[in-house]
Protein backbone atom coordinates (compact mmCIF):
# COMPACT_ATOMS: atom_id res chain seq x y z
CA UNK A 1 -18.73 -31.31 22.08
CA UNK A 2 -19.50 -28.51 19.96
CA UNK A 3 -16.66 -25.61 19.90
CA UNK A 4 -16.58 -25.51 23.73
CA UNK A 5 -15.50 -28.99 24.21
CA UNK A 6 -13.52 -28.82 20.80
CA UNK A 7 -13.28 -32.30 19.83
CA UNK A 8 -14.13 -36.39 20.92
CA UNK A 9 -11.53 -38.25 22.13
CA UNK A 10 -11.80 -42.27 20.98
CA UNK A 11 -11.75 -44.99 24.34
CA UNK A 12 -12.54 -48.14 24.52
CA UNK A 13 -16.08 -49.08 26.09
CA UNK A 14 -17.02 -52.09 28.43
CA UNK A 15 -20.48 -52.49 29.93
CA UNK A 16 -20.96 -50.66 33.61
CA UNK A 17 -23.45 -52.54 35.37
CA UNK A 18 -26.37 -50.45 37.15
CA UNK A 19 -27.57 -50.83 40.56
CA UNK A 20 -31.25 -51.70 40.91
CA UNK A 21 -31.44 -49.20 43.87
CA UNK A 22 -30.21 -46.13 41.59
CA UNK A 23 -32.42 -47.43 39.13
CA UNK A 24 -35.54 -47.00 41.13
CA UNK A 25 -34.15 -43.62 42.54
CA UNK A 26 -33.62 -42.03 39.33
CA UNK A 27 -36.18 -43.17 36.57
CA UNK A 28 -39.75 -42.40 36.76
CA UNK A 29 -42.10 -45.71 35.30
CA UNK A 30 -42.10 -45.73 31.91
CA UNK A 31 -44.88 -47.37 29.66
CA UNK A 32 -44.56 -50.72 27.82
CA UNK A 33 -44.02 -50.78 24.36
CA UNK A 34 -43.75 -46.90 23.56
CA UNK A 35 -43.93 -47.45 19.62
CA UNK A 36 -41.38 -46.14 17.55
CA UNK A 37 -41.15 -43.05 15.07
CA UNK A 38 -41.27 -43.25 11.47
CA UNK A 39 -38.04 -40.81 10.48
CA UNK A 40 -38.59 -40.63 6.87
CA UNK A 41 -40.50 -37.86 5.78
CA UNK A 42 -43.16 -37.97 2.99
CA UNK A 43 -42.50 -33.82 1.74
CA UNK A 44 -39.80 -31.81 1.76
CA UNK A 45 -40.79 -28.28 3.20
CA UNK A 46 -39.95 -25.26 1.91
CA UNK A 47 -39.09 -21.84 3.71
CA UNK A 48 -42.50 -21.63 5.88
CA UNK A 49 -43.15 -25.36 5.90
CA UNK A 50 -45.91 -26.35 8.28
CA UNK A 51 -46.90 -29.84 6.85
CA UNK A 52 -44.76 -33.33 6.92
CA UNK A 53 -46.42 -36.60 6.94
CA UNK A 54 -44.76 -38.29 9.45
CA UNK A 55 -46.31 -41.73 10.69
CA UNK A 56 -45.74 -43.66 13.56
CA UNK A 57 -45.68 -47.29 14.26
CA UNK A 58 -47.73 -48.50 15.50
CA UNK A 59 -49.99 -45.28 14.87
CA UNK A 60 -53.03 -46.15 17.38
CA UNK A 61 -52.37 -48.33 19.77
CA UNK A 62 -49.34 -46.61 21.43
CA UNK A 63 -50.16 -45.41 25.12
CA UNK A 64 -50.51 -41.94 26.71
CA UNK A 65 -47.34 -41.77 28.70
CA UNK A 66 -47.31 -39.37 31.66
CA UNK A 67 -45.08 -36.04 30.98
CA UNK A 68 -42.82 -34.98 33.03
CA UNK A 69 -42.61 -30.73 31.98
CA UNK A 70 -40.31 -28.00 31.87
CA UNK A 71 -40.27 -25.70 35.31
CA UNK A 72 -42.00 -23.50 35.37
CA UNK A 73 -40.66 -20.30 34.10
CA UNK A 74 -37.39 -21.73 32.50
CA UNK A 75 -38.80 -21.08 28.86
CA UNK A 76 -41.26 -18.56 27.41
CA UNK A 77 -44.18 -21.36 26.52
CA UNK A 78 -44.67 -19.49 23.56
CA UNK A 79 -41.27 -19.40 22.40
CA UNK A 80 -40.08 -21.92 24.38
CA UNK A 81 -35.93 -21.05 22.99
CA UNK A 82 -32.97 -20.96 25.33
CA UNK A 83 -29.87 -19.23 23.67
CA UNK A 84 -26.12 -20.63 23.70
CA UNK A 85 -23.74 -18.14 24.36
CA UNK A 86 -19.79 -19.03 23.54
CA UNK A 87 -17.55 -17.76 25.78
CA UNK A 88 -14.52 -17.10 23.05
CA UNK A 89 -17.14 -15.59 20.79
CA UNK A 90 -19.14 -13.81 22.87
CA UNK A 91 -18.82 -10.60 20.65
CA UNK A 92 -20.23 -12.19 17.83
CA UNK A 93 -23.50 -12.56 20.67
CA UNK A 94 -23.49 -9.30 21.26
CA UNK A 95 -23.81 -7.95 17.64
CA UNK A 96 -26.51 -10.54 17.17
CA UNK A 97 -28.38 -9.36 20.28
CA UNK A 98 -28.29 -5.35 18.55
CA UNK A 99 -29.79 -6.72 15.18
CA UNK A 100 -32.58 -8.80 17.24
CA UNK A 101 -32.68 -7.92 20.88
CA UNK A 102 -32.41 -11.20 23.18
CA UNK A 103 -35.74 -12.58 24.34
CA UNK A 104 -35.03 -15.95 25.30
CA UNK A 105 -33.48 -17.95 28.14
CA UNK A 106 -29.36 -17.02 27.78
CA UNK A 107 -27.23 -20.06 29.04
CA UNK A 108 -23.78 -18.57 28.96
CA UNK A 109 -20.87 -21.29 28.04
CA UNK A 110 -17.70 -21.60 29.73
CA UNK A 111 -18.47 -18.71 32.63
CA UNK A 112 -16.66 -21.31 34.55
CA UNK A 113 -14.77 -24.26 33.93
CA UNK A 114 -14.08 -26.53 36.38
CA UNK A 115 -10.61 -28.16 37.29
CA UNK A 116 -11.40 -31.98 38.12
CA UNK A 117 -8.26 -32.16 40.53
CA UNK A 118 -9.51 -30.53 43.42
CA UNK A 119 -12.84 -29.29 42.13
CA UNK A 120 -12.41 -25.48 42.12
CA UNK A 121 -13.91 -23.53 39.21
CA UNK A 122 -12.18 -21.01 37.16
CA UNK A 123 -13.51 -17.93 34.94
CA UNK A 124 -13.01 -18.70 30.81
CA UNK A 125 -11.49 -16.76 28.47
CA UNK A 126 -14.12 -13.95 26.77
CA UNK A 127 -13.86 -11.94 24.39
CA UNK A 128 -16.99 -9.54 25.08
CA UNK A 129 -18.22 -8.04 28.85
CA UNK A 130 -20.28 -10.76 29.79
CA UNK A 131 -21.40 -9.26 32.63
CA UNK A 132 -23.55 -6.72 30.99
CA UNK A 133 -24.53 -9.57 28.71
CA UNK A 134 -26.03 -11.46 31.56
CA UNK A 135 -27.15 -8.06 33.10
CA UNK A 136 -29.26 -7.07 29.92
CA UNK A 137 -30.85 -10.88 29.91
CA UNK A 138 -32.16 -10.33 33.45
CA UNK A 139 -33.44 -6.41 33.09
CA UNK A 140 -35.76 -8.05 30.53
CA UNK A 141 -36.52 -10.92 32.86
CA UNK A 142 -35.03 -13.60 31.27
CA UNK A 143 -33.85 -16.49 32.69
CA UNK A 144 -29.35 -16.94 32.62
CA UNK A 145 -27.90 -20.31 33.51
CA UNK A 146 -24.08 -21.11 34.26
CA UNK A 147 -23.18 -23.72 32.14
CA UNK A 148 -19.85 -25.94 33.79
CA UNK A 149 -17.83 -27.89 31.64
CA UNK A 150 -14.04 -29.41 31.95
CA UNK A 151 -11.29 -28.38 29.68
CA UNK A 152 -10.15 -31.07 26.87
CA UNK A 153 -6.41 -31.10 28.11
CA UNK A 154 -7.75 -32.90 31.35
CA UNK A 155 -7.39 -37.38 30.69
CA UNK A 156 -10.72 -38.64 30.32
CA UNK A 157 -9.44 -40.94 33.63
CA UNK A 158 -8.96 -37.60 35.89
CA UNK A 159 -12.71 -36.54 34.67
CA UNK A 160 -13.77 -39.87 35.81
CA UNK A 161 -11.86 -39.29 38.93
CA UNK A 162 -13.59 -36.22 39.39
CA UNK A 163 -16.90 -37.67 38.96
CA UNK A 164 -16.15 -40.63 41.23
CA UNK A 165 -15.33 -37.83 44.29
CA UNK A 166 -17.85 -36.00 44.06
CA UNK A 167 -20.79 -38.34 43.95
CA UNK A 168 -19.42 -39.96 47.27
CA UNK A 169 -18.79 -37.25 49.21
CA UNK A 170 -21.65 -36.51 51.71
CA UNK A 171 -24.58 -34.35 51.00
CA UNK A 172 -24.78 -31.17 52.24
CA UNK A 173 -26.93 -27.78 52.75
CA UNK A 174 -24.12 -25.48 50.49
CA UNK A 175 -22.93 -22.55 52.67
CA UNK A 176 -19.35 -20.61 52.09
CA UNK A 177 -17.96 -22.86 54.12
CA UNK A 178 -18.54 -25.81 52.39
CA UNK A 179 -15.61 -27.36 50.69
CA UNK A 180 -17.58 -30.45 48.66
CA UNK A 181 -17.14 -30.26 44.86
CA UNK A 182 -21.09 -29.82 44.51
CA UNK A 183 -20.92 -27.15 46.77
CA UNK A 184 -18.55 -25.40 44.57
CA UNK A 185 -20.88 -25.50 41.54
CA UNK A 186 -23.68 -24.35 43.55
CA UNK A 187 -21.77 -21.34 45.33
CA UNK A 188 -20.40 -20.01 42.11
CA UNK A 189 -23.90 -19.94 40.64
CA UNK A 190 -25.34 -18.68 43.89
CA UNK A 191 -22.88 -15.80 43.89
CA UNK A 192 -23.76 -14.98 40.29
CA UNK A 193 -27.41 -14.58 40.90
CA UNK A 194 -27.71 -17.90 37.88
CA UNK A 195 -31.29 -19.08 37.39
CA UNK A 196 -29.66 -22.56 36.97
CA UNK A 197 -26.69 -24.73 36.28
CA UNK A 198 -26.59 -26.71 32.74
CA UNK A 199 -23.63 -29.43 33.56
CA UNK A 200 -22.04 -30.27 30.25
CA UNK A 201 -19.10 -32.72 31.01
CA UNK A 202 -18.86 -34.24 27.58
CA UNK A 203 -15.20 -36.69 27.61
CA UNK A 204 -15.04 -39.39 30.06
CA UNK A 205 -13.73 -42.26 30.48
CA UNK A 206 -16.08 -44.62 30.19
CA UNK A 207 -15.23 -47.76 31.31
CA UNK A 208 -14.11 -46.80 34.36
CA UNK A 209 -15.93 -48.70 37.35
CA UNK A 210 -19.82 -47.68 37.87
CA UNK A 211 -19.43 -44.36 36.01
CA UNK A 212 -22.78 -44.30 34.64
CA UNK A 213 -24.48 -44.96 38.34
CA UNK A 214 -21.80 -42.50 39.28
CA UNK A 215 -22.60 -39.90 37.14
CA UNK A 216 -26.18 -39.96 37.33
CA UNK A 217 -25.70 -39.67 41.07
CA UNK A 218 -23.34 -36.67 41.03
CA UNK A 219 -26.24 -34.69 39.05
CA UNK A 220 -28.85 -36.27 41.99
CA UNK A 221 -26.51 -34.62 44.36
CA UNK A 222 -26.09 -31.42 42.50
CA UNK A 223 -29.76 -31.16 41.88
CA UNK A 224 -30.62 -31.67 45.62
CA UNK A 225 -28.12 -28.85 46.90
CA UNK A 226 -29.20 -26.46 43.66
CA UNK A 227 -33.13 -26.63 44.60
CA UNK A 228 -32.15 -25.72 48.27
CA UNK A 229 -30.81 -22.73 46.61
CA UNK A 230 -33.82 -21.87 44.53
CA UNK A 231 -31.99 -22.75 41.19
CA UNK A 232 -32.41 -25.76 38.36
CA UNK A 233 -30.23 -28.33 37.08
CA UNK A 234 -29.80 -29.60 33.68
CA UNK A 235 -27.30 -31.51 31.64
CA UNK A 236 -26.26 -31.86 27.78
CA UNK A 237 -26.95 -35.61 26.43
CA UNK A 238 -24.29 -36.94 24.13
CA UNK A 239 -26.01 -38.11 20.63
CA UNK A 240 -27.12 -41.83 20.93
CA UNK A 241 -29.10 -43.85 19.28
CA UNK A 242 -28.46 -46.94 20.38
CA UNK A 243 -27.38 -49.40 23.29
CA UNK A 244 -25.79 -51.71 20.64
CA UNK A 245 -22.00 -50.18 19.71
CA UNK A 246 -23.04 -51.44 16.06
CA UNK A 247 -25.57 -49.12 15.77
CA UNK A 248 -24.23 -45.61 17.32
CA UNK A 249 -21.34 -44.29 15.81
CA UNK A 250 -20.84 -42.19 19.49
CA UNK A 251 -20.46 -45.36 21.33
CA UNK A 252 -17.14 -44.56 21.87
CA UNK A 253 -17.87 -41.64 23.76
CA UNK A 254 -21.23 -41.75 25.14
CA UNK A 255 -20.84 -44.70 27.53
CA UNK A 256 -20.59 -42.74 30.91
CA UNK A 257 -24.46 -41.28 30.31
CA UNK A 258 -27.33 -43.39 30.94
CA UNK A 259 -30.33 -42.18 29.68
CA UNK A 260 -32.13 -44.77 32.00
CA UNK A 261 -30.77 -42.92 35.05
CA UNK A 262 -31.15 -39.13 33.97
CA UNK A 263 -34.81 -38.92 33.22
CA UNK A 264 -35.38 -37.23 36.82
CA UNK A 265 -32.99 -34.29 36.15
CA UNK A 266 -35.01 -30.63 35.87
CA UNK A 267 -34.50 -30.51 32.36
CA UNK A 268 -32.14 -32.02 29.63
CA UNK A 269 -30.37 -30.41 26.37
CA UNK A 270 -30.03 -33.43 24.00
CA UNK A 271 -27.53 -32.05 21.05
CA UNK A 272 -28.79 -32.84 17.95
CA UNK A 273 -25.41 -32.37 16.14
CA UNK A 274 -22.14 -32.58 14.94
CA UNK A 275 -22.99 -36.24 13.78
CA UNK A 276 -20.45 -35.78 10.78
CA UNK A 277 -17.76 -36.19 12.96
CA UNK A 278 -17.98 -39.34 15.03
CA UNK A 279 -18.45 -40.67 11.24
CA UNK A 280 -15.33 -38.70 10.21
CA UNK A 281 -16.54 -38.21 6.89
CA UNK A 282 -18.24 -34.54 5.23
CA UNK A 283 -21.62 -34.64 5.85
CA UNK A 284 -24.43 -32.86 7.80
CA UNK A 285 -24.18 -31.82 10.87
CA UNK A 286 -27.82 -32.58 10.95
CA UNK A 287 -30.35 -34.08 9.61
CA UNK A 288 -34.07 -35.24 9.67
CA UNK A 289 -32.77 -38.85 9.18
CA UNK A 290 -30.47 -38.42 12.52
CA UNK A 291 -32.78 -36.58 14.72
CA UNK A 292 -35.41 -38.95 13.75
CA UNK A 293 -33.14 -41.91 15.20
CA UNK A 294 -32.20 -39.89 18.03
CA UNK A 295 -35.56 -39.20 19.31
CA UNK A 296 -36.41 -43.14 19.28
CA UNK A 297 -33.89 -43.48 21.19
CA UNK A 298 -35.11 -40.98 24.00
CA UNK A 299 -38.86 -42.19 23.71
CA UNK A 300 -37.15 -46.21 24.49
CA UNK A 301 -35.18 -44.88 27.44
CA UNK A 302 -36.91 -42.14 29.14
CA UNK A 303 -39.92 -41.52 27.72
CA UNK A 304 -41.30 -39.31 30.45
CA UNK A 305 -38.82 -36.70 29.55
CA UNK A 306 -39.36 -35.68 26.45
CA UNK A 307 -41.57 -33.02 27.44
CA UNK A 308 -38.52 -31.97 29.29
CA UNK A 309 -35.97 -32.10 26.95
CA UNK A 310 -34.97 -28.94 24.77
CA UNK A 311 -33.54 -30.39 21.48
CA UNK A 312 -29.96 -28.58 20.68
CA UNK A 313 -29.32 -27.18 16.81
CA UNK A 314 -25.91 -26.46 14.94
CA UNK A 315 -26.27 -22.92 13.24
CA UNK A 316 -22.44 -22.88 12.84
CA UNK A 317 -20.67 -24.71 9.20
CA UNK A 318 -17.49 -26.78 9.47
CA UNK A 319 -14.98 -26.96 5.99
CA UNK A 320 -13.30 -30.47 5.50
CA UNK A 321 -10.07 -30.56 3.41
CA UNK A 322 -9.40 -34.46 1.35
CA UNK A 323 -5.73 -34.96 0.88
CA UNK A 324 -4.00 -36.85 -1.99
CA UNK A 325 -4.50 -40.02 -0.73
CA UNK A 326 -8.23 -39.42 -0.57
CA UNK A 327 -8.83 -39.38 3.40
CA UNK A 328 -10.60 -36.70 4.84
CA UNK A 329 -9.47 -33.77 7.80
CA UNK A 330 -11.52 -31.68 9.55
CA UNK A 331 -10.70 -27.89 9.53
CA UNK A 332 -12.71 -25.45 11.11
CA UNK A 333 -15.92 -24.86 12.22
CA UNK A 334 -17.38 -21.27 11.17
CA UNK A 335 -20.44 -19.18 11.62
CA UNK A 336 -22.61 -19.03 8.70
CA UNK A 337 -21.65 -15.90 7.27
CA UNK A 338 -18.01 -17.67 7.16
CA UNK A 339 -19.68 -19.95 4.42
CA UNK A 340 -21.70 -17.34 2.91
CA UNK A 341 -17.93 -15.68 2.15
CA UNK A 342 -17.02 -18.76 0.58
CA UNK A 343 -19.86 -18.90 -2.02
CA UNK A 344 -19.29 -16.01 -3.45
CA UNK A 345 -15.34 -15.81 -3.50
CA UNK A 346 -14.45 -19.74 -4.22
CA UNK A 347 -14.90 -21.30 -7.44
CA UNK A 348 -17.82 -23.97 -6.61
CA UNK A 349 -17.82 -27.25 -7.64
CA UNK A 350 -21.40 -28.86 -9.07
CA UNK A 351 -20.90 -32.48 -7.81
CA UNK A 352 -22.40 -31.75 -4.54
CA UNK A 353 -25.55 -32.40 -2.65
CA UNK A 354 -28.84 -30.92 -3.95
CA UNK A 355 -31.00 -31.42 -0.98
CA UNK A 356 -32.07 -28.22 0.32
CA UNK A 357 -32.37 -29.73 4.20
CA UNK A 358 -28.52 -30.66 3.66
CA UNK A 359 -26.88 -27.92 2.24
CA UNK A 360 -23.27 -28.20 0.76
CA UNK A 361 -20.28 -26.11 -0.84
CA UNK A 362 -17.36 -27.50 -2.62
CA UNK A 363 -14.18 -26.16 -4.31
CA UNK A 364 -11.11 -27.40 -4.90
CA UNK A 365 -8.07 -25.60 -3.59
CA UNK A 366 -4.54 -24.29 -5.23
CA UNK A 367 -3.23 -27.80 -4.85
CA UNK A 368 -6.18 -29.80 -6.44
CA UNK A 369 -7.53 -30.47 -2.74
CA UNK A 370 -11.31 -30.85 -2.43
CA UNK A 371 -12.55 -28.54 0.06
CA UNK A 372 -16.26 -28.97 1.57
CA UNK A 373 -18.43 -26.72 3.33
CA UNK A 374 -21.47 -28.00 5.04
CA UNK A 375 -23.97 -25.74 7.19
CA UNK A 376 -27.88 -25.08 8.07
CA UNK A 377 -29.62 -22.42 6.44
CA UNK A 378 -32.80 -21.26 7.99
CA UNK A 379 -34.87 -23.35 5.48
CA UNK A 380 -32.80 -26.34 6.39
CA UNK A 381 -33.06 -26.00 10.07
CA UNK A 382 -37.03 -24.99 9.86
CA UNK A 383 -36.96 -28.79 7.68
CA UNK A 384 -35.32 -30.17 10.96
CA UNK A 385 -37.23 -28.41 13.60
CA UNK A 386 -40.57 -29.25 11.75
CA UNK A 387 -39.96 -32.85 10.91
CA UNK A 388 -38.83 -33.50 14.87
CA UNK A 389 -41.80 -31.46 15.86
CA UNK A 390 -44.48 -33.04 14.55
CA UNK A 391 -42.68 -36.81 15.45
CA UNK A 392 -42.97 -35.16 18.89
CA UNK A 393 -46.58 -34.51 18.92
CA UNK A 394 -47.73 -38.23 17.49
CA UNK A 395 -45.43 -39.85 20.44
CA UNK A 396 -47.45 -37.58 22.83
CA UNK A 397 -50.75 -37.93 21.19
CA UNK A 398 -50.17 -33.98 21.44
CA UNK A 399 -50.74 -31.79 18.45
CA UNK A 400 -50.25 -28.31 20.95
CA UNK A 401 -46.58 -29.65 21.34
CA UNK A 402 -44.45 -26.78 20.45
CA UNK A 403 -40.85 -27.80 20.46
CA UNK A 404 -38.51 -26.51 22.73
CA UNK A 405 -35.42 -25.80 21.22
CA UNK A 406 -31.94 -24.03 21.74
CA UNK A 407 -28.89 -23.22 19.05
CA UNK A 408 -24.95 -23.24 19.27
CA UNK A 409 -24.33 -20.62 19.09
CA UNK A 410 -25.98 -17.38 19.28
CA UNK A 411 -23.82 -14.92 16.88
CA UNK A 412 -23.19 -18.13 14.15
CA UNK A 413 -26.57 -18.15 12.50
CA UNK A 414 -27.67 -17.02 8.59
CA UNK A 415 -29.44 -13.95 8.08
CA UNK A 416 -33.24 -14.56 8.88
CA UNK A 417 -33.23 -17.16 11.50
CA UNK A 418 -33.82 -14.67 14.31
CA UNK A 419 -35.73 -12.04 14.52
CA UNK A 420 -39.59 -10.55 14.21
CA UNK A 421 -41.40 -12.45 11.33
CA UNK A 422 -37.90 -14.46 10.31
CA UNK A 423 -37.87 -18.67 10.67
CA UNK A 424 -38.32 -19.11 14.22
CA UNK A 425 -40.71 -16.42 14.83
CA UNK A 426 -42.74 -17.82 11.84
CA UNK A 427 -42.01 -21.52 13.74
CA UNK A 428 -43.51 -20.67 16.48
CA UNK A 429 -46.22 -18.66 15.22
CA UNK A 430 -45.32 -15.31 16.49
C-alpha cells in the first residue's frame, strides 16, 4: 500500500475458516459488548485544536477492557511518533531530518525486500546513504526497525505460497546456519543491529486455503524467533471496517488479515489511508469520518490492542486526471510541497471542497481535463489526529491517552508539521 507497495490488485474473496486452536493461541479475551464510537464530530478545530465533542454509545456503561501496551522503549511516551522512511526517497528524509533533527523511532522501508520463491531477502533501491541514516537514529538512541515487504510484480498466489511455507516449516532458535524463511528475516535484522522487524506484506491472495490462520501463524513464528534475538515484531493492518464485503470497500484485498488472530503481535501499524483509492474516485486520503469507522472496527475485533496500535497518516497528495468520458485515473502521488507548486502556478478552479479537514485543488488542463489535487495540511491532519484521539480515550475510559502515531513518509510533509512548537509538537504538548 502506500508508495512502497504502489498499488491494490482486485481478487476475488471466499470465507477462510479459522481454527479454534489458533484462535485461543493468538487472541487475548476480549470484553462483551465493547460499545461503539460516535465518528461525527460536533466542532471543527482549527490550527491548535484541543476540543471535539465526540460521544460514545453507549457512553457509561461500556467496560474497562484490559490493555495490552507498547514495549517498552519502542516509542518516546511523550512523543510516542515512529517515522516512515521511503527507500526511493530517502533524500527527501534526509533534508527533512537537517530542518528538524530526527527524534523519533525511524522504521526504514524497503531495506530489504523479500523474494517469496525461496525466501531470501534482497537490499532496495535508495537514493540517499541509509546507513548513516540509520547510524544518526541510533547515536541519538532511537529506536530503527527493518521493515520487509514483497515486490508488486510477484502473483498474489506465489505470496500466498510464500506464506503457506513458511508458517509450516519447523520452529527454530535462528543461527547462520539456519535456512527457514523466518530465520532469514531474523538474521538480516540481527546482522543490522534492527531494534525490530515491521512485516508489511500488503497483496495476497486471499482465498487461498487457511491464509488468514496461516498468516497469523507465520508472524507467531517470526515473533517467537525475533524475541530470542532481543528484537520486536510488528505488522501493517490493511484498512477495514468491516467483516461484511458490503460495507468495506478493501474487501477485496484485506481478506488474508484477521484482526481476530493478530491482537498478540508486539505492536501493530493500522494505515489510516489512501481510502480514495479502493473507492477509485478523488477524495481524501483521510478523513475523521474514515478513521472514525476504522477504529470501531479495531475496538470489535481486538480490543486489547489498541493501546498497542500506532495509527499510520498520509502527509503525501495524489493528482487525479477525469477524461472525456467522465471516468476518473489516478496519477501520481506527491509530497506536499508538489501541491503547494500547483497552487500557485495552475489556474484553480472554485467548485471544490471547502472543508478545511479535506483539503482540495482543482484545474483544468490544456485539453479541458479536470485535474484534482487532494492532500493533508497540518491543520487537517491535527483535525484527524485530535478527533481519533479523543475517540481513543472514551473507549479506554482514559483521558492521559496520548496517541501514538507514525506518517508516510518522512520528507512528504507541509511546512510546520514537524518541528519545535509546529503541529505535532503543539499535539503532544511539547
Amino acid at each position: 500500500m502506500k508508495h512502497r507497495q504502489h498499488h491494490y490488485r482486485t481478487i476475488n474473496r471466499t470465507t477462510i475458516g479459522i481454527t479454534i486452536f489458533l484462535l485461543l493461541i493468538l487472541v487475548s479475551a476480549c470484553g462483551a459488548d465493547p460499545g461503539i464510537v460516535s465518528t461525527q464530530p460536533t466542532s471543527t478545530p482549527g490550527l491548535h485544536a484541543t476540543v471535539i465533542q465526540p460521544t460514545a454509545v453507549p457512553p457509561t456503561s461500556t467496560p474497562v477492557i484490559a490493555q495490552q501496551h507498547l514495549p517498552k522503549g519502542l516509542l518516546n511516551p511523550s512523543y510516542p511518533v515512529m517515522d516512515w522512511v521511503f527507500n526511493q526517497t530517502c533524500s527527501q528524509a534526509v533534508t527533512s531530518y537537517q530542518r528538524y533533527p530526527m527524534n523519533a523511532a525511524l522504521a526504514y522501508d524497503s531495506a530489504a525486500w523479500l523474494i517469496p520463491s525461496d525466501g531470501h531477502l534482497v537490499p532496495g533501491y535508495q537514493d540517499c546513504d541509509n546507513n548513516a541514516l540509520i547510524q544518526q537514529a541510533r547515536d541519538k538512541g532511537l529506536p530503527t526497525l527493518l521493515t520487509v515487504g514483497i515486490d508488486q510484480s510477484w502473483s498474489l498466489q506465489s505470496v500466498a505460497q510464500y506464506i503457506d511455507h513458511a508458517s509450516s516449516q519447523p520452529a527454530e532458535s535462528c543461527s547462520a546456519s539456519s535456512t527457514t524463511d523466518i530465520c532469514a528475516i531474523v538474521n538480516w535484522a540481527a546482522s543490522g543491529d534492527y531494534s525490530g522487524v515491521i512485516i508489511d506484506i500488503e497483496l495476497v491472495k486471499d482465498d487461498y486455503p487457511g491464509i488468514q490462520a496461516k498468516f497469523a501463524l507465520f508472524m507467531q513464528k517470526l515473533q517467537q524467533a525475533l524475541h530470542e534475538k532481543g528484537m520486536l515484531c510488528g505488522t501493517t493492518l490493511i484498512p477495514k471496517i468491516s467483516d461484511n464485503p458490503a460495507d468495506d470497500p478493501f474487501h477485496n484485498i484485506d481478506g488474508f488479515q484477521n484482526w481476530h488472530l493478530l491482537g498478540s503481535i508486539d505492536f501493530l501499524v493500522d494505515m489510516e489511508l489512501d481510502f480514495d483509492t479502493e473507492l477509485n474516485v478523488p477524495g481524501p486520503i483521510t478523513s475523521i469520518s474514515w478513521v472514525g469507522k476504522q477504529l470501531n472496527y479495531l475496538w470489535q475485533t481486538m480490543p486489547q490492542a489498541l493501546s498497542k496500535t500506532i495509527f499510520e497518516f498520509p502527509l503525501y497528495s495524489r493528482e487525479w486526471q477525469q477524461d472525456n468520458s467522465g471516468a476518473w485515473h489516478r496519477l501520481n502521488d506527491e509530497t506536499c510541497a508538489w501541491a503547494n507548486n500547483q497552487k500557485a502556478s495552475q489556474t484553480l478552479l472554485s467548485n471544490v471542497t471547502n472543508d478545511p479537514n479535506t483539503p482540495e485543488i482543482a484545474w483544468n488542463d490544456a485539453n479541458g481535463n479536470r485535474h484534482e489535487v487532494w492532500y493533508n495540511t497540518p491543520r487537517s491532519l491535527l483535525a484527524v489526529m485530535t478527533y481519533l484521539q479523543q475517540q481513543a480515550q472514551i473507549l479506554l475510559q482514559d483521558t492521559s491517552y496520548q496517541l501514538p502515531t507514525s506518517f508516510w513518509y518522512r520528507g512528504a510533509e507541509c511546512p510546520g508539521f514537524f518541528g519545535p512548537g509546529n503541529v505535532l509538537a503543539h499535539f503532544y504538548n511539547q
